[in-house]
C-alpha atoms as a PDB file:
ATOM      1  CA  UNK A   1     -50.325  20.211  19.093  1.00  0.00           C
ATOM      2  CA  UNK A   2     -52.671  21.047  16.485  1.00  0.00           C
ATOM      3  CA  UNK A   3     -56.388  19.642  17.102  1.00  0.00           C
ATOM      4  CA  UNK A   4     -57.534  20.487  13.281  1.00  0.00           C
ATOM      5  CA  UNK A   5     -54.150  18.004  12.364  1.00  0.00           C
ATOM      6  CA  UNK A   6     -54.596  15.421  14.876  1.00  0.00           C
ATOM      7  CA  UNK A   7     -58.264  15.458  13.558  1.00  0.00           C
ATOM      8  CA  UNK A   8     -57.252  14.792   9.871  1.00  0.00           C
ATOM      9  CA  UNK A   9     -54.655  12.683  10.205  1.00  0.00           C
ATOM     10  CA  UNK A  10     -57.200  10.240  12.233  1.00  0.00           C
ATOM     11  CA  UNK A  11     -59.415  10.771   9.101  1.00  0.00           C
ATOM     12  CA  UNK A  12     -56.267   9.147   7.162  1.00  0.00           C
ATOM     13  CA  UNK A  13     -55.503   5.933   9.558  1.00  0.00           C
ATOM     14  CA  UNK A  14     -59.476   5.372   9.325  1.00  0.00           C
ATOM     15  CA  UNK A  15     -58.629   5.251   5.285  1.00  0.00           C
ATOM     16  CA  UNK A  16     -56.336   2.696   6.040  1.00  0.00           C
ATOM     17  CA  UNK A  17     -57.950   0.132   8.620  1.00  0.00           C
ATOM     18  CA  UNK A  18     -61.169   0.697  10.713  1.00  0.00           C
ATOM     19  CA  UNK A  19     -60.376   0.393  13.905  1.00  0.00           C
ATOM     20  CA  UNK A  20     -61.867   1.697  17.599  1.00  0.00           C
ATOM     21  CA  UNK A  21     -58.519   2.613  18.678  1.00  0.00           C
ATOM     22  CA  UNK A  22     -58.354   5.349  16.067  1.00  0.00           C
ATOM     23  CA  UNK A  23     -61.136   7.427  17.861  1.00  0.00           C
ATOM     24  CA  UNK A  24     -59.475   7.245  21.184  1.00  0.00           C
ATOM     25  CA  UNK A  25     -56.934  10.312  22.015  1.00  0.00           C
ATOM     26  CA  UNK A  26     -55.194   7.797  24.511  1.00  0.00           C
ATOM     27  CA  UNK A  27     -54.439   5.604  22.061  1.00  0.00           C
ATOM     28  CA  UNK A  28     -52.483   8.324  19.934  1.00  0.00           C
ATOM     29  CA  UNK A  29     -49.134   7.486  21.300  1.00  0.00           C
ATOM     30  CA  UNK A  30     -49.313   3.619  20.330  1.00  0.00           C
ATOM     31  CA  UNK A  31     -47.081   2.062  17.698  1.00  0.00           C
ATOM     32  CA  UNK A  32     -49.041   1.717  14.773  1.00  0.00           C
ATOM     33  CA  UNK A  33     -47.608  -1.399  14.207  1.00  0.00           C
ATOM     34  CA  UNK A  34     -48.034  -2.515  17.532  1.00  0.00           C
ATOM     35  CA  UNK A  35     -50.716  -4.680  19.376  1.00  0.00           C
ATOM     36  CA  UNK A  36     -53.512  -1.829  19.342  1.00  0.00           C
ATOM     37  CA  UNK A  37     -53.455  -1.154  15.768  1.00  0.00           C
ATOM     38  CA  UNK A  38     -51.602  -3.844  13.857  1.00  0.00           C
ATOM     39  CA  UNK A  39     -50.421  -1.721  10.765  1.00  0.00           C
ATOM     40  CA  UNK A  40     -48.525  -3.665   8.399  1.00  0.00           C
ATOM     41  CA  UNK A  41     -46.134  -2.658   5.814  1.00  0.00           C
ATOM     42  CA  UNK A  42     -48.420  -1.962   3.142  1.00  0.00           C
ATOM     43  CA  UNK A  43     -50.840  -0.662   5.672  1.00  0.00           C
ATOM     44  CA  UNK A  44     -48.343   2.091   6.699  1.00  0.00           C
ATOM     45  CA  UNK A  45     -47.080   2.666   3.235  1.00  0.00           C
ATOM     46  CA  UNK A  46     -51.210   3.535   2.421  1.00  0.00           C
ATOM     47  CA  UNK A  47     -51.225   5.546   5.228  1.00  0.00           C
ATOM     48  CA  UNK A  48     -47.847   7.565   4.204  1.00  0.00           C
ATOM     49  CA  UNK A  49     -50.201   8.171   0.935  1.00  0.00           C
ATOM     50  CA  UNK A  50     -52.903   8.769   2.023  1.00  0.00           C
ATOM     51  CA  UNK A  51     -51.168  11.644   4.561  1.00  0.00           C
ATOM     52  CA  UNK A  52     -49.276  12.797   1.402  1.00  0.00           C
ATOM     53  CA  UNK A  53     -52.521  13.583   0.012  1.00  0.00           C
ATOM     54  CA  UNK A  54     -54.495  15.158   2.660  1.00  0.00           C
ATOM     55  CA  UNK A  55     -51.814  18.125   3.751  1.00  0.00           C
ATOM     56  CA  UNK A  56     -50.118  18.467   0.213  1.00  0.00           C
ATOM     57  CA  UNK A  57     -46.674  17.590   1.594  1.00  0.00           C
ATOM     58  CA  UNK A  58     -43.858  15.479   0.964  1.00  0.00           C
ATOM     59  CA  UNK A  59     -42.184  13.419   3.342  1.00  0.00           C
ATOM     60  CA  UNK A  60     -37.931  13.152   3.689  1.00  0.00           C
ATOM     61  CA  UNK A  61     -36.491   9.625   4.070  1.00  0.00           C
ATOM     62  CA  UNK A  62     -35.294  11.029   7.703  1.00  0.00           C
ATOM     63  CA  UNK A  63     -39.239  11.933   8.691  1.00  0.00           C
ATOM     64  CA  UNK A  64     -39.912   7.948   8.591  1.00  0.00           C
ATOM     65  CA  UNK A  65     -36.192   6.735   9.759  1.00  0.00           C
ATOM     66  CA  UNK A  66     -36.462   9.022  12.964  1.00  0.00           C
ATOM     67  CA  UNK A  67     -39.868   7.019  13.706  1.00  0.00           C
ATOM     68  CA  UNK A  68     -42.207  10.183  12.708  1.00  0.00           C
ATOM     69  CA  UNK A  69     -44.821   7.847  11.478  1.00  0.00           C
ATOM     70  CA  UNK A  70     -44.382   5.200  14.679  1.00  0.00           C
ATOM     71  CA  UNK A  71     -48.371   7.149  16.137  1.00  0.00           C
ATOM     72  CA  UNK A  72     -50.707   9.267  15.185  1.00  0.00           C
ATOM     73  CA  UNK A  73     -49.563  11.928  17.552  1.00  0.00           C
ATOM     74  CA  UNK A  74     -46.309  11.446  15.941  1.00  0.00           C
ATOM     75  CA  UNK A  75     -47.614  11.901  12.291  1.00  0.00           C
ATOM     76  CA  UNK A  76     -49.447  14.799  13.565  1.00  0.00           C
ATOM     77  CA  UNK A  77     -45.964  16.508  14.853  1.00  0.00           C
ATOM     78  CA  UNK A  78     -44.391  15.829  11.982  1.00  0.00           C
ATOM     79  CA  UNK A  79     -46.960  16.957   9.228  1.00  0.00           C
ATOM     80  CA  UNK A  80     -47.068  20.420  11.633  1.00  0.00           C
ATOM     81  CA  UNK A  81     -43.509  20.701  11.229  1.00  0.00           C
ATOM     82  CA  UNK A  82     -43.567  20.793   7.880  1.00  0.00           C
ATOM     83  CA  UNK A  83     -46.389  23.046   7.554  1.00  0.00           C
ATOM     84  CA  UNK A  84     -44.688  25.818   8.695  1.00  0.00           C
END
Protein backbone atom coordinates (compact mmCIF):
# COMPACT_ATOMS: atom_id res chain seq x y z
CA UNK A 1 0.00 0.00 0.00
CA UNK A 2 0.89 3.44 -0.59
CA UNK A 3 3.15 5.08 2.30
CA UNK A 4 2.60 8.85 0.84
CA UNK A 5 -1.53 7.79 1.34
CA UNK A 6 -1.32 6.06 4.53
CA UNK A 7 0.72 9.21 5.55
CA UNK A 8 -2.09 11.71 4.58
CA UNK A 9 -4.87 10.04 5.46
CA UNK A 10 -3.31 9.89 9.22
CA UNK A 11 -2.92 13.71 8.67
CA UNK A 12 -6.93 13.59 8.21
CA UNK A 13 -7.97 11.30 11.42
CA UNK A 14 -5.49 13.75 13.42
CA UNK A 15 -8.07 16.61 11.93
CA UNK A 16 -10.66 14.78 13.46
CA UNK A 17 -9.57 13.66 17.11
CA UNK A 18 -5.97 13.73 18.56
CA UNK A 19 -5.19 10.66 19.50
CA UNK A 20 -1.71 8.40 20.12
CA UNK A 21 -3.16 5.59 18.32
CA UNK A 22 -3.13 7.56 15.09
CA UNK A 23 0.78 7.57 14.96
CA UNK A 24 1.05 3.90 15.49
CA UNK A 25 1.16 1.67 12.09
CA UNK A 26 -0.19 -1.28 14.34
CA UNK A 27 -3.00 0.39 15.16
CA UNK A 28 -4.04 0.95 11.38
CA UNK A 29 -6.24 -2.04 11.19
CA UNK A 30 -8.52 -1.00 14.29
CA UNK A 31 -12.16 -0.03 13.92
CA UNK A 32 -12.30 3.50 14.10
CA UNK A 33 -15.18 3.27 16.04
CA UNK A 34 -13.86 0.81 18.20
CA UNK A 35 -12.15 0.87 21.71
CA UNK A 36 -8.70 2.38 20.36
CA UNK A 37 -10.09 5.27 18.65
CA UNK A 38 -13.69 5.90 19.63
CA UNK A 39 -14.93 7.71 16.37
CA UNK A 40 -18.40 8.66 16.55
CA UNK A 41 -20.84 9.41 13.93
CA UNK A 42 -20.10 12.87 13.41
CA UNK A 43 -16.50 12.11 14.04
CA UNK A 44 -16.43 9.75 10.99
CA UNK A 45 -18.69 11.88 8.91
CA UNK A 46 -15.65 14.85 9.56
CA UNK A 47 -13.30 12.47 8.70
CA UNK A 48 -15.21 11.34 5.29
CA UNK A 49 -14.74 15.34 4.70
CA UNK A 50 -11.97 15.94 5.60
CA UNK A 51 -10.58 12.77 3.21
CA UNK A 52 -12.86 14.27 0.48
CA UNK A 53 -10.77 17.22 0.67
CA UNK A 54 -7.30 16.09 0.92
CA UNK A 55 -7.22 13.57 -2.37
CA UNK A 56 -9.95 15.52 -4.44
CA UNK A 57 -12.23 12.47 -4.63
CA UNK A 58 -15.62 11.48 -4.13
CA UNK A 59 -16.75 8.64 -2.29
CA UNK A 60 -19.79 5.97 -3.65
CA UNK A 61 -22.44 4.97 -1.06
CA UNK A 62 -20.88 1.24 -1.62
CA UNK A 63 -17.10 2.62 -0.52
CA UNK A 64 -18.67 3.23 3.15
CA UNK A 65 -21.42 0.21 3.08
CA UNK A 66 -18.56 -2.37 2.21
CA UNK A 67 -16.76 -0.98 5.53
CA UNK A 68 -13.94 1.04 3.42
CA UNK A 69 -13.81 3.62 6.10
CA UNK A 70 -13.96 0.82 9.20
CA UNK A 71 -9.40 1.80 9.57
CA UNK A 72 -7.09 3.83 8.38
CA UNK A 73 -5.46 1.14 6.36
CA UNK A 74 -8.81 0.65 4.98
CA UNK A 75 -9.37 4.38 3.97
CA UNK A 76 -5.98 4.26 2.60
CA UNK A 77 -7.02 1.17 0.14
CA UNK A 78 -9.86 2.67 -0.80
CA UNK A 79 -8.73 6.36 -1.60
CA UNK A 80 -5.77 4.31 -3.80
CA UNK A 81 -8.39 2.62 -5.59
CA UNK A 82 -9.89 5.42 -6.68
CA UNK A 83 -6.86 7.20 -7.60
CA UNK A 84 -6.15 5.20 -10.32
Amino acid sequence: MNEEIIKRVVKCVKKVIDTPAADDPTKYDEPLTGTVFQLSAIDMTYLLLEVTDEFKIRFEASDVENYGFNSINKIAKTVEGKLQ
